[in-house]
C-alpha atoms as a PDB file:
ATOM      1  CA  UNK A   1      -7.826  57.344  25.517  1.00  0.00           C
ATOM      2  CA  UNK A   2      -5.091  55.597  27.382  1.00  0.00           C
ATOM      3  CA  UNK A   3      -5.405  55.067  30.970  1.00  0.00           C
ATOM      4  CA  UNK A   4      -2.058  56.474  31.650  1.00  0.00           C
ATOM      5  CA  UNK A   5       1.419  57.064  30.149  1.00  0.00           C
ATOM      6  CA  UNK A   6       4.338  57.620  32.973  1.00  0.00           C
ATOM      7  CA  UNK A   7       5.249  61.206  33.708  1.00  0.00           C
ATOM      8  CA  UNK A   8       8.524  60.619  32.410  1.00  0.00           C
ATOM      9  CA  UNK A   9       7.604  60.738  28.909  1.00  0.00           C
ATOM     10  CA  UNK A  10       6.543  64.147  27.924  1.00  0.00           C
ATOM     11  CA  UNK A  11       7.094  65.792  24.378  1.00  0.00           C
ATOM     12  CA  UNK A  12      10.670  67.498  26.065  1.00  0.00           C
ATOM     13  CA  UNK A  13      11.663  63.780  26.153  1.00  0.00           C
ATOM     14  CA  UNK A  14      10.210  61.751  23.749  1.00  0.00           C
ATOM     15  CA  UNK A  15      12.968  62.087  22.001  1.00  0.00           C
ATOM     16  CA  UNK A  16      14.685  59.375  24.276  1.00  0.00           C
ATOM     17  CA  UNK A  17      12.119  56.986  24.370  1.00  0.00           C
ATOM     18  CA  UNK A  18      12.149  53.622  21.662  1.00  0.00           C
ATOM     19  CA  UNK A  19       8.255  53.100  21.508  1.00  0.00           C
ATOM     20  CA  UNK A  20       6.470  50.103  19.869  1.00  0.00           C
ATOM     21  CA  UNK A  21       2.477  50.523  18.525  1.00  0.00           C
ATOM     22  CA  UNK A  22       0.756  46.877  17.982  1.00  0.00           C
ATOM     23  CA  UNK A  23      -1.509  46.841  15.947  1.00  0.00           C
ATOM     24  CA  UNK A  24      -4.228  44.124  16.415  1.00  0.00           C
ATOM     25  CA  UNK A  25      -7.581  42.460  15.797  1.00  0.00           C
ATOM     26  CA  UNK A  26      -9.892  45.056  18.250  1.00  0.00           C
ATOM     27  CA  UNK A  27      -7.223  47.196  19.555  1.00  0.00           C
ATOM     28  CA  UNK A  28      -4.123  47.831  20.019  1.00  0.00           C
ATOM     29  CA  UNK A  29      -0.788  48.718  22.682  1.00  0.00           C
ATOM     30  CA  UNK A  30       1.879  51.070  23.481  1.00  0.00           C
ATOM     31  CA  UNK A  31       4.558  50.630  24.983  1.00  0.00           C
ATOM     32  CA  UNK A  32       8.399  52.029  25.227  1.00  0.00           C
ATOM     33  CA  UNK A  33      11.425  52.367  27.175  1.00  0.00           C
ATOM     34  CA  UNK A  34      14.768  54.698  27.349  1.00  0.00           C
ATOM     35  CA  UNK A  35      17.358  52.153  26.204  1.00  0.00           C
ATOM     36  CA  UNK A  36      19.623  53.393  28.581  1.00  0.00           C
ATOM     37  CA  UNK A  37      17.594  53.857  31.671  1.00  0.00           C
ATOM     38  CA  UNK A  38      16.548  50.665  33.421  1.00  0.00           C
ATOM     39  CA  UNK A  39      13.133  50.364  34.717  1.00  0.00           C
ATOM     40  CA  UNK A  40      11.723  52.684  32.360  1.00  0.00           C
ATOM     41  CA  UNK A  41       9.518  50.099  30.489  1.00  0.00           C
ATOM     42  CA  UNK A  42       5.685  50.828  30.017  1.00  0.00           C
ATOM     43  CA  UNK A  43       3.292  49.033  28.432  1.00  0.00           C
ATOM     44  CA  UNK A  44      -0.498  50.030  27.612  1.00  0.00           C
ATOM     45  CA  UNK A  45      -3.532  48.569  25.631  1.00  0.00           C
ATOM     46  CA  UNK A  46      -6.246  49.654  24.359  1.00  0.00           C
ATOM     47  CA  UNK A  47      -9.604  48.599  23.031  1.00  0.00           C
ATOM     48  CA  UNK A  48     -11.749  49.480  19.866  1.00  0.00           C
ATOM     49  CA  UNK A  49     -15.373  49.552  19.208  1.00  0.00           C
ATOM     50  CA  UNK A  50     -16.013  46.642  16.806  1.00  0.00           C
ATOM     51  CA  UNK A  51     -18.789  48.128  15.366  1.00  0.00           C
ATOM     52  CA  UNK A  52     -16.975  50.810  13.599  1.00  0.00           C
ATOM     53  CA  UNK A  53     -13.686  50.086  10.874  1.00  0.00           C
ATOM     54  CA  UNK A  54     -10.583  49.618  12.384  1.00  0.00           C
ATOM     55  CA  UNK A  55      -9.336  52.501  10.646  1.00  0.00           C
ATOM     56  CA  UNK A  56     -11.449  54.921  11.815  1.00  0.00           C
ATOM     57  CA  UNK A  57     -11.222  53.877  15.664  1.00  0.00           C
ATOM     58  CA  UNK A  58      -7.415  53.851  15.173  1.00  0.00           C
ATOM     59  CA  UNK A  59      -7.895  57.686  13.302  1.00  0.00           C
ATOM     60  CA  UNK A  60     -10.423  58.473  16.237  1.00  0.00           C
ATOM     61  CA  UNK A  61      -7.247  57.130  18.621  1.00  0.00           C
ATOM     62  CA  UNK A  62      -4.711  58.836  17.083  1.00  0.00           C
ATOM     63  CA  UNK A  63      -6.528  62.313  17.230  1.00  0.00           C
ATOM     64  CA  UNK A  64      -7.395  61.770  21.414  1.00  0.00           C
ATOM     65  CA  UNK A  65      -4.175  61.160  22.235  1.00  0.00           C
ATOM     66  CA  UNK A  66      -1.752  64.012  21.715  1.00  0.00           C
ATOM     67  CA  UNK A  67       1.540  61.690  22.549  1.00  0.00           C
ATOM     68  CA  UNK A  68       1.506  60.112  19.564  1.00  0.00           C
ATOM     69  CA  UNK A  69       2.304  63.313  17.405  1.00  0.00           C
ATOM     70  CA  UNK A  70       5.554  63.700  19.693  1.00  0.00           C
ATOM     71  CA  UNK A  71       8.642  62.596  18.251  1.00  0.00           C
ATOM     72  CA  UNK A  72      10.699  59.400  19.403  1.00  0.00           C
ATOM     73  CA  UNK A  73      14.343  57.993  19.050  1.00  0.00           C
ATOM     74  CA  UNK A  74      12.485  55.281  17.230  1.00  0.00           C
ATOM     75  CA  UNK A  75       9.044  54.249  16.719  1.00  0.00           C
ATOM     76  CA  UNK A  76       8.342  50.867  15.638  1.00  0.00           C
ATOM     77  CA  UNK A  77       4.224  49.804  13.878  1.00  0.00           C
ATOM     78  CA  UNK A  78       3.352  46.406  14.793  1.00  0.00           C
ATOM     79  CA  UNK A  79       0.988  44.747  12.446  1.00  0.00           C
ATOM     80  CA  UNK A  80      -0.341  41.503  13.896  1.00  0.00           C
ATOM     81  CA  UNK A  81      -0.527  39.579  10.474  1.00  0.00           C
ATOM     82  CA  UNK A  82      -0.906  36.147   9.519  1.00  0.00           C
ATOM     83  CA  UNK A  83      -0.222  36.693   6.129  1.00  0.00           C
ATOM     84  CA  UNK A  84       3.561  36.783   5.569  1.00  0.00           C
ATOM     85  CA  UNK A  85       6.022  34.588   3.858  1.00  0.00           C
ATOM     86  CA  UNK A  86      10.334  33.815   3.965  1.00  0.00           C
ATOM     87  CA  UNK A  87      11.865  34.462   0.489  1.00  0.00           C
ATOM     88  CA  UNK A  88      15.245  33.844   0.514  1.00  0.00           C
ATOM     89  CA  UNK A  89      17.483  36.955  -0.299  1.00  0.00           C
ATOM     90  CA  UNK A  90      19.109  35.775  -3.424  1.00  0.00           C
ATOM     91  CA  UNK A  91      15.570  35.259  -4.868  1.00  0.00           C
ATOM     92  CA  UNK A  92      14.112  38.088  -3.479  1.00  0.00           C
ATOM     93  CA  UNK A  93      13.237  41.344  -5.911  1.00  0.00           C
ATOM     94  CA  UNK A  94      11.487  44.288  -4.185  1.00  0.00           C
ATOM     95  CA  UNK A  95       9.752  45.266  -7.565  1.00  0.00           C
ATOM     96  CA  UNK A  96       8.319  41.645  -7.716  1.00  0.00           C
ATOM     97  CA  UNK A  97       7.233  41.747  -4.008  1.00  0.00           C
ATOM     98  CA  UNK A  98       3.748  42.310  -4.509  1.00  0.00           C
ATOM     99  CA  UNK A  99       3.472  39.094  -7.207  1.00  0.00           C
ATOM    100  CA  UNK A 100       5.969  37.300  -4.743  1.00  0.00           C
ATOM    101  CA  UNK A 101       3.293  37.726  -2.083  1.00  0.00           C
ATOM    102  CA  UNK A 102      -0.427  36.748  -4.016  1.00  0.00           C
ATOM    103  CA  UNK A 103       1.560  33.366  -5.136  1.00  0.00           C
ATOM    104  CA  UNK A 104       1.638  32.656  -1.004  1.00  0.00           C
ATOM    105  CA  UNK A 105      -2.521  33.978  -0.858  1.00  0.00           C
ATOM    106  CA  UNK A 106      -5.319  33.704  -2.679  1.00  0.00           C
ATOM    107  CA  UNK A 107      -6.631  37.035  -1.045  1.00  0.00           C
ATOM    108  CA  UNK A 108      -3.618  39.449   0.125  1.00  0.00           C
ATOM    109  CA  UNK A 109      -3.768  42.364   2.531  1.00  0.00           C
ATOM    110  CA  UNK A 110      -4.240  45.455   0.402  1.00  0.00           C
ATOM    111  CA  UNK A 111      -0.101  46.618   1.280  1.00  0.00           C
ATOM    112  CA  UNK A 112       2.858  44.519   1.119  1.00  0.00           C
ATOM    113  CA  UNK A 113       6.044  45.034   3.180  1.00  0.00           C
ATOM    114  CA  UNK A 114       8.912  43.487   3.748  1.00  0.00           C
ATOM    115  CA  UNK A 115      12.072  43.276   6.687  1.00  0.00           C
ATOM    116  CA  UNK A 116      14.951  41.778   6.111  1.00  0.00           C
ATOM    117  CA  UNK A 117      16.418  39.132   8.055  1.00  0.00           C
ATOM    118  CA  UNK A 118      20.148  39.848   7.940  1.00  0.00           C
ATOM    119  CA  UNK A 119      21.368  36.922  10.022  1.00  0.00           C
ATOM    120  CA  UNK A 120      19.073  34.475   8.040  1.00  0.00           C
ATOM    121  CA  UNK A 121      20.151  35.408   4.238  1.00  0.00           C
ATOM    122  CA  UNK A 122      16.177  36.255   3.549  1.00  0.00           C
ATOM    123  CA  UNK A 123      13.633  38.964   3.408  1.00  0.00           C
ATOM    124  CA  UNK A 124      10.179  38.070   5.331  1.00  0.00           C
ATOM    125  CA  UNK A 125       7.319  39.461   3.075  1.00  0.00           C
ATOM    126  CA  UNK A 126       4.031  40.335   5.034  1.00  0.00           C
ATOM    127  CA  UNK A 127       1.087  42.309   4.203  1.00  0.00           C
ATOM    128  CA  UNK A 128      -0.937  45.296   6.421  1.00  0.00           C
ATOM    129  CA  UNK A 129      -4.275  46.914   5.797  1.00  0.00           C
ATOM    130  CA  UNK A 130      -3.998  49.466   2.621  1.00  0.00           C
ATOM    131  CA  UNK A 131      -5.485  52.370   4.556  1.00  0.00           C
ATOM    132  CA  UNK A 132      -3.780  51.553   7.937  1.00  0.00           C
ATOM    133  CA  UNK A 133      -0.094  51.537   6.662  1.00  0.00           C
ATOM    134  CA  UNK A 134      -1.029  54.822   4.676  1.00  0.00           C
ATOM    135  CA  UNK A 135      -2.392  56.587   7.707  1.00  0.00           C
ATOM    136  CA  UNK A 136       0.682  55.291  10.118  1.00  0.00           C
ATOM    137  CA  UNK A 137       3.028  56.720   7.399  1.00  0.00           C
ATOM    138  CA  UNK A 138       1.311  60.023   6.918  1.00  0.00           C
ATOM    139  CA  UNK A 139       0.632  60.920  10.562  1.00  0.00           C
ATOM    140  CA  UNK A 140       4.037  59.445  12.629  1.00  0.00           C
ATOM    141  CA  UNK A 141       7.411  60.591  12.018  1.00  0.00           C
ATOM    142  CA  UNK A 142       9.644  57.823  10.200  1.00  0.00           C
ATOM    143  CA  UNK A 143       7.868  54.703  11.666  1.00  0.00           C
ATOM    144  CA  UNK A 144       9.773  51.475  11.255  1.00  0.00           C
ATOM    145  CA  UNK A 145       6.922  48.845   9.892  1.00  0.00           C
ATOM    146  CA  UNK A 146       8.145  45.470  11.664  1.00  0.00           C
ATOM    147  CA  UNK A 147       6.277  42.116  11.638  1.00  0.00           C
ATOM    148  CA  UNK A 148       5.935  40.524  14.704  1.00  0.00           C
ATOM    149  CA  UNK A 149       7.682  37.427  13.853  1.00  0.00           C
ATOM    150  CA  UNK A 150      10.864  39.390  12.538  1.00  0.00           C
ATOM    151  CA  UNK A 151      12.468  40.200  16.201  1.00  0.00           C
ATOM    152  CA  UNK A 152      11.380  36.997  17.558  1.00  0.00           C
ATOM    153  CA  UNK A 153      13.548  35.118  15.092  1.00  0.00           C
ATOM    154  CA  UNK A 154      16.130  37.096  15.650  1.00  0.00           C
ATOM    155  CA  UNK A 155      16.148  36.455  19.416  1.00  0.00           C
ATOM    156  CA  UNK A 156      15.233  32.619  18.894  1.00  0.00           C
ATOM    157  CA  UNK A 157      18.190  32.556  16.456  1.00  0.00           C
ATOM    158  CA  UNK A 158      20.656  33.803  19.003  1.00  0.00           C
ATOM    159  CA  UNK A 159      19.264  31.470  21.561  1.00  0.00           C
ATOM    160  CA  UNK A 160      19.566  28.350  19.570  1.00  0.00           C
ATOM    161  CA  UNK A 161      23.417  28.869  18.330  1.00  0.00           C
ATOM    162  CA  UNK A 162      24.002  27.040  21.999  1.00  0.00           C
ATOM    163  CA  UNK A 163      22.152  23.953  21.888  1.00  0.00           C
ATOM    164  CA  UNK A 164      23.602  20.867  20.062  1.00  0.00           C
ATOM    165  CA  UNK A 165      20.126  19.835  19.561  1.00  0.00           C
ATOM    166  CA  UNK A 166      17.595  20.800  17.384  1.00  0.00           C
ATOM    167  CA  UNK A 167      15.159  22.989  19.185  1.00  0.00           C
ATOM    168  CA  UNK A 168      11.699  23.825  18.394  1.00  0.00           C
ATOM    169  CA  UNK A 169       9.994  27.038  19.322  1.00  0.00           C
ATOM    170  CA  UNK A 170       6.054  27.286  20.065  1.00  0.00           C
ATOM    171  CA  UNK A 171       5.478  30.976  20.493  1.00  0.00           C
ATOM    172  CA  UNK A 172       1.604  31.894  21.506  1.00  0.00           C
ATOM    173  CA  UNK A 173      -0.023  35.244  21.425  1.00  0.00           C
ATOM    174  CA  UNK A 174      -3.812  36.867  20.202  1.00  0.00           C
ATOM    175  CA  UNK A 175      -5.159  33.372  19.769  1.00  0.00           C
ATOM    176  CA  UNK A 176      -2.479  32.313  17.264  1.00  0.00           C
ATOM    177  CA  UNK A 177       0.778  30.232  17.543  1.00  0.00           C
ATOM    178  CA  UNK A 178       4.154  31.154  15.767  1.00  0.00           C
ATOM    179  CA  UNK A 179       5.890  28.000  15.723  1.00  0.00           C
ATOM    180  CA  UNK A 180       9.962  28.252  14.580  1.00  0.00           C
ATOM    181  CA  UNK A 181      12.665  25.324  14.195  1.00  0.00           C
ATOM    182  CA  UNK A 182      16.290  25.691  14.423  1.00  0.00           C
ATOM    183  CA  UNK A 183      19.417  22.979  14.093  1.00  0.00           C
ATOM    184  CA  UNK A 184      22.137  24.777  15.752  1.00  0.00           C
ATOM    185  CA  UNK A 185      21.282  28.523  15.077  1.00  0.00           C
ATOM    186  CA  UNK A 186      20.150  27.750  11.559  1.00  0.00           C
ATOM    187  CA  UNK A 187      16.115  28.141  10.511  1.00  0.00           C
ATOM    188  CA  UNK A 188      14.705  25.159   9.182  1.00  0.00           C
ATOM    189  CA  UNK A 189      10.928  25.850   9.965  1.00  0.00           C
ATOM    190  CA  UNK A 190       9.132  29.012  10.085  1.00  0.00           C
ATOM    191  CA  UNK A 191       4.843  28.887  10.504  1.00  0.00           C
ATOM    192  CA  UNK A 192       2.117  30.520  12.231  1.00  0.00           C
ATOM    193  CA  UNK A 193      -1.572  28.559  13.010  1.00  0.00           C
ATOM    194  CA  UNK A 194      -4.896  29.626  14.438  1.00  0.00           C
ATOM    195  CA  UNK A 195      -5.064  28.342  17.814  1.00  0.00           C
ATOM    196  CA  UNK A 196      -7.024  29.226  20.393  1.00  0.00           C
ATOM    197  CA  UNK A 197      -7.856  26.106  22.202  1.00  0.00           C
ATOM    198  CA  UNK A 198      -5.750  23.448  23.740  1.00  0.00           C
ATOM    199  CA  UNK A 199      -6.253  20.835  21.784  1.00  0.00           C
ATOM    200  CA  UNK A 200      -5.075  23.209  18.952  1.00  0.00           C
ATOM    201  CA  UNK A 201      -2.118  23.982  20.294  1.00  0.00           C
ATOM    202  CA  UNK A 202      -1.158  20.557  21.205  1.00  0.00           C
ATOM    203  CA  UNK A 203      -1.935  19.129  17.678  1.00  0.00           C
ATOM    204  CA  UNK A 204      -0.122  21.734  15.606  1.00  0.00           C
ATOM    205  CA  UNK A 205       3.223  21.543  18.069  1.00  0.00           C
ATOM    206  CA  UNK A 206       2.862  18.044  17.726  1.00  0.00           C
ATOM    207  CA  UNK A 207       2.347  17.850  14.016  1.00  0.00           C
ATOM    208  CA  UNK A 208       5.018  20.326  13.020  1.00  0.00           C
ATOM    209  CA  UNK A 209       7.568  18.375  15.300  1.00  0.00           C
ATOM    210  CA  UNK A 210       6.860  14.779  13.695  1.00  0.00           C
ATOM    211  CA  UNK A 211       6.564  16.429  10.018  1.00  0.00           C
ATOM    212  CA  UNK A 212      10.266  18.136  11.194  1.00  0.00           C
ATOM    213  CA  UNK A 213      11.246  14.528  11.882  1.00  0.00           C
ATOM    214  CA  UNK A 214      12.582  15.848  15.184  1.00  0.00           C
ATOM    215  CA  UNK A 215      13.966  13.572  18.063  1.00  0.00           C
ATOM    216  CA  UNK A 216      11.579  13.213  20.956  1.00  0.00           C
ATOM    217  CA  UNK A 217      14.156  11.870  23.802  1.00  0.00           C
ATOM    218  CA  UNK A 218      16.875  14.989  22.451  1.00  0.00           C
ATOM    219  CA  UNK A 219      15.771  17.505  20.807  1.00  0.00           C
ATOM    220  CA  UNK A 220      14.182  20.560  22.634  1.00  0.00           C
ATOM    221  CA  UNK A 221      10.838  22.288  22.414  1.00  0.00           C
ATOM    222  CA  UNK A 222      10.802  25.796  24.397  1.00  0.00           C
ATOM    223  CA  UNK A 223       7.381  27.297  24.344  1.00  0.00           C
ATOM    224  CA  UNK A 224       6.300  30.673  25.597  1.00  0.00           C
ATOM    225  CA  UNK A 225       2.638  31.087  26.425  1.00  0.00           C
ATOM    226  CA  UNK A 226       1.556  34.155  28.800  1.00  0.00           C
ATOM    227  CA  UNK A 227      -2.267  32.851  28.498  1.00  0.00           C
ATOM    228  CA  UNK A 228      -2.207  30.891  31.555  1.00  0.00           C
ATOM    229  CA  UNK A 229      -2.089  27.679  29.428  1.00  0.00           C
ATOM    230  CA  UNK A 230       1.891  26.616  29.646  1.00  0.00           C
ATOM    231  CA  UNK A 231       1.260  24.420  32.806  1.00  0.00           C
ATOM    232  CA  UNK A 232      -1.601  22.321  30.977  1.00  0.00           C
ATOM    233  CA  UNK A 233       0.530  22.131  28.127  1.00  0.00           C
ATOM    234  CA  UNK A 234       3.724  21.148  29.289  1.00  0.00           C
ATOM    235  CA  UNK A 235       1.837  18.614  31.709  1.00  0.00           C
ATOM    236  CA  UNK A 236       0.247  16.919  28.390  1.00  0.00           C
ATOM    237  CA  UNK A 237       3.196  17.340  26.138  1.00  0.00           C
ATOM    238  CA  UNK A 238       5.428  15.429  28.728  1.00  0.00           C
ATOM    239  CA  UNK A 239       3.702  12.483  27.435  1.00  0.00           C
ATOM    240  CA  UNK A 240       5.739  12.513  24.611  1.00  0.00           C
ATOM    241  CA  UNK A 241       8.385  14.728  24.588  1.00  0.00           C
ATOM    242  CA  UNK A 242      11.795  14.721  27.241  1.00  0.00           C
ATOM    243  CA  UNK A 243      13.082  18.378  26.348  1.00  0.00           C
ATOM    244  CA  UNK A 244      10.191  21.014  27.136  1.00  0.00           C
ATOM    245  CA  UNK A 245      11.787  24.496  28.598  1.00  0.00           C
ATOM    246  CA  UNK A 246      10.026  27.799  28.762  1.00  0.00           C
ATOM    247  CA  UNK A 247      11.229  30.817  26.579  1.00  0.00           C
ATOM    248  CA  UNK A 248      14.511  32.186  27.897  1.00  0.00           C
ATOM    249  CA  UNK A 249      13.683  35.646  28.985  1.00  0.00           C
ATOM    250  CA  UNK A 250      16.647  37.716  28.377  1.00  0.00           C
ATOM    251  CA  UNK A 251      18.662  39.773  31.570  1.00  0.00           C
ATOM    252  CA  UNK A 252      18.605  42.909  29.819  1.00  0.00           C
ATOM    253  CA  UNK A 253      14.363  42.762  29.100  1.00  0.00           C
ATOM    254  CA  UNK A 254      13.723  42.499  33.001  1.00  0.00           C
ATOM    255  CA  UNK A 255      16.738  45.322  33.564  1.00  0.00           C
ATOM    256  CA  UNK A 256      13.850  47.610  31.359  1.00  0.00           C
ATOM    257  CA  UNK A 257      11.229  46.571  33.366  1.00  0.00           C
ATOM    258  CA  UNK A 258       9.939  43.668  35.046  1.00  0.00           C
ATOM    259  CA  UNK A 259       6.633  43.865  33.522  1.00  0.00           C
ATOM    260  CA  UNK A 260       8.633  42.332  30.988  1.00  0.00           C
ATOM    261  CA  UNK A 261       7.967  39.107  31.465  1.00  0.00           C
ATOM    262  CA  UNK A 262       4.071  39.034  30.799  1.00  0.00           C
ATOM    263  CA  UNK A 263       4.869  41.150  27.627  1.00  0.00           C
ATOM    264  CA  UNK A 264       3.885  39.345  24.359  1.00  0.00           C
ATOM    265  CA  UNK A 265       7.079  37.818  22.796  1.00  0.00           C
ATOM    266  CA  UNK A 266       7.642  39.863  19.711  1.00  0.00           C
ATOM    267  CA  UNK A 267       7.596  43.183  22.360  1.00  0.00           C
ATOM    268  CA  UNK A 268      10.383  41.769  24.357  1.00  0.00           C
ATOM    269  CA  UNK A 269      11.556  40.329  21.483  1.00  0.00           C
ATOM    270  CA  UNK A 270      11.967  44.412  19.763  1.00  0.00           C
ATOM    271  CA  UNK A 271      13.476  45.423  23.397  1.00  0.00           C
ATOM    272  CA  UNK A 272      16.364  42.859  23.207  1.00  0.00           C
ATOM    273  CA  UNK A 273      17.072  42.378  19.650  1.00  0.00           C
ATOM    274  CA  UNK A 274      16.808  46.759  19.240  1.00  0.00           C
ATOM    275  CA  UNK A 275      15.971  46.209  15.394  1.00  0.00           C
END
């Protein structure tokens, strides 16, 4: 079971609450807020036994914890998959989605989903576990199924209107890093790698911004990393880049709580951007 949820979410007031269920390798988290009550932010994780199916430990989960039967404003599934691909919306046909997605992988998830990007003119297509997207839709009430990269382009894309420059964004989270590119609020670049070391994250950042032909005296690279690892990397990547900002952190994340800030990116990302 969870260690705790906050006494002000009950099933009388669920109903106010905007809650958020990520879905990862070994686990996953809970979290929520009241959109219009600051400091009601909570966040929770918890972790599976790996020697039984993810689907059963998240069935076992579901049936231990009686909060998840209540019913919420909104409730938002977070698959953490690195199988997704941008279509573009003019080519996009949600009858052809399936055949859209095994041209981008050899072996597809057993589901295929899709959000649409509204300010981008294109659909992200992304695939989820067969039996875990047909449990989550059975068993909570009108879940919204949202990949994680969806609200963090949304929020990067606001962010990068601004800047003059071409900015790059190297996103880390569950030993993987989302990297996005933007030339005055428009996406250029979108791409997620397998990193877990260092020297991973370094090469890929510093691959993707050569292949981008990016400018490494103006253009900007603003990397979010709550690993413990941004010091070391900005410290090396000063070698040869000028521009290297964290993540702008919104006002109105730390206004829901100031956990906020050691969230992972696509939660805050949900909070701000309210998709």
């Amino acid at each position: 079971m969870m260690n705790r949820i906050p006494d002000t979410l009950t099933a009388d007031t669920s109903g106010k609450f905007t809650v958020s269920i990520r879905l990862r390798s070994g686990g996953l988290s809970f979290s929520g807020y009241i959109p219009s009550a600051a400091g009601s932010f909570f966040y929770q994780e918890a972790e599976f036994d790996r020697s039984v199916s993810y689907i059963t430990s998240l069935k076992d989960f579901f049936y231990a914890n009686e909060f998840f039967e209540w019913t919420y404003n909104r409730i938002h599934i977070v698959p953490l998959s690195s199988q997704y691909t941008i279509v573009p919306q003019a080519l996009f046909d949600e009858k052809r989605k399936e055949e859209m997605f095994a041209f981008s992988f050899s072996r597809p998830e057993n589901a295929c989903l899709f959000n649409t990007l509204d300010n981008e003119q294109a659909v992200i297509v992304f695939g989820i576990d067969k039996e875990v997207h047909e449990f989550c839709s059975r068993s909570f009430i009108n879940p919204l199924f949202v990949h994680p990269v969806t609200p963090q382009l949304a929020l990067c894309k606001r962010q990068s209107r601004i800047s003059p420059s071409r900015r790059m964004y190297g996103i880390r989270h569950d030993k993987a890093l989302d990297i996005f590119c933007y030339e005055q609020g428009h996406l250029t670049l979108v791409n997620t790698f397998q990193a877990e070391t260092l020297d991973d994250i370094l090469y890929y950042l510093l691959f993707v911004w050569r292949q981008a032909g990016m400018d490494q005296e103006k253009d900007e690279l603003y990397l979010f990393d709550n690993t413990g690892k941004y010091n070391a990397l900005t410290h090396i990547l000063h070698t040869y880049l000028r521009q290297i900002r964290p993540v702008e952190i919104p006002t109105e994340a730390y206004l829901l709580g100031t956990d906020m800030a050691r969230m992972p990116a696509d939660i805050i990302s949900l909070a701000v951007c309210e998709l």
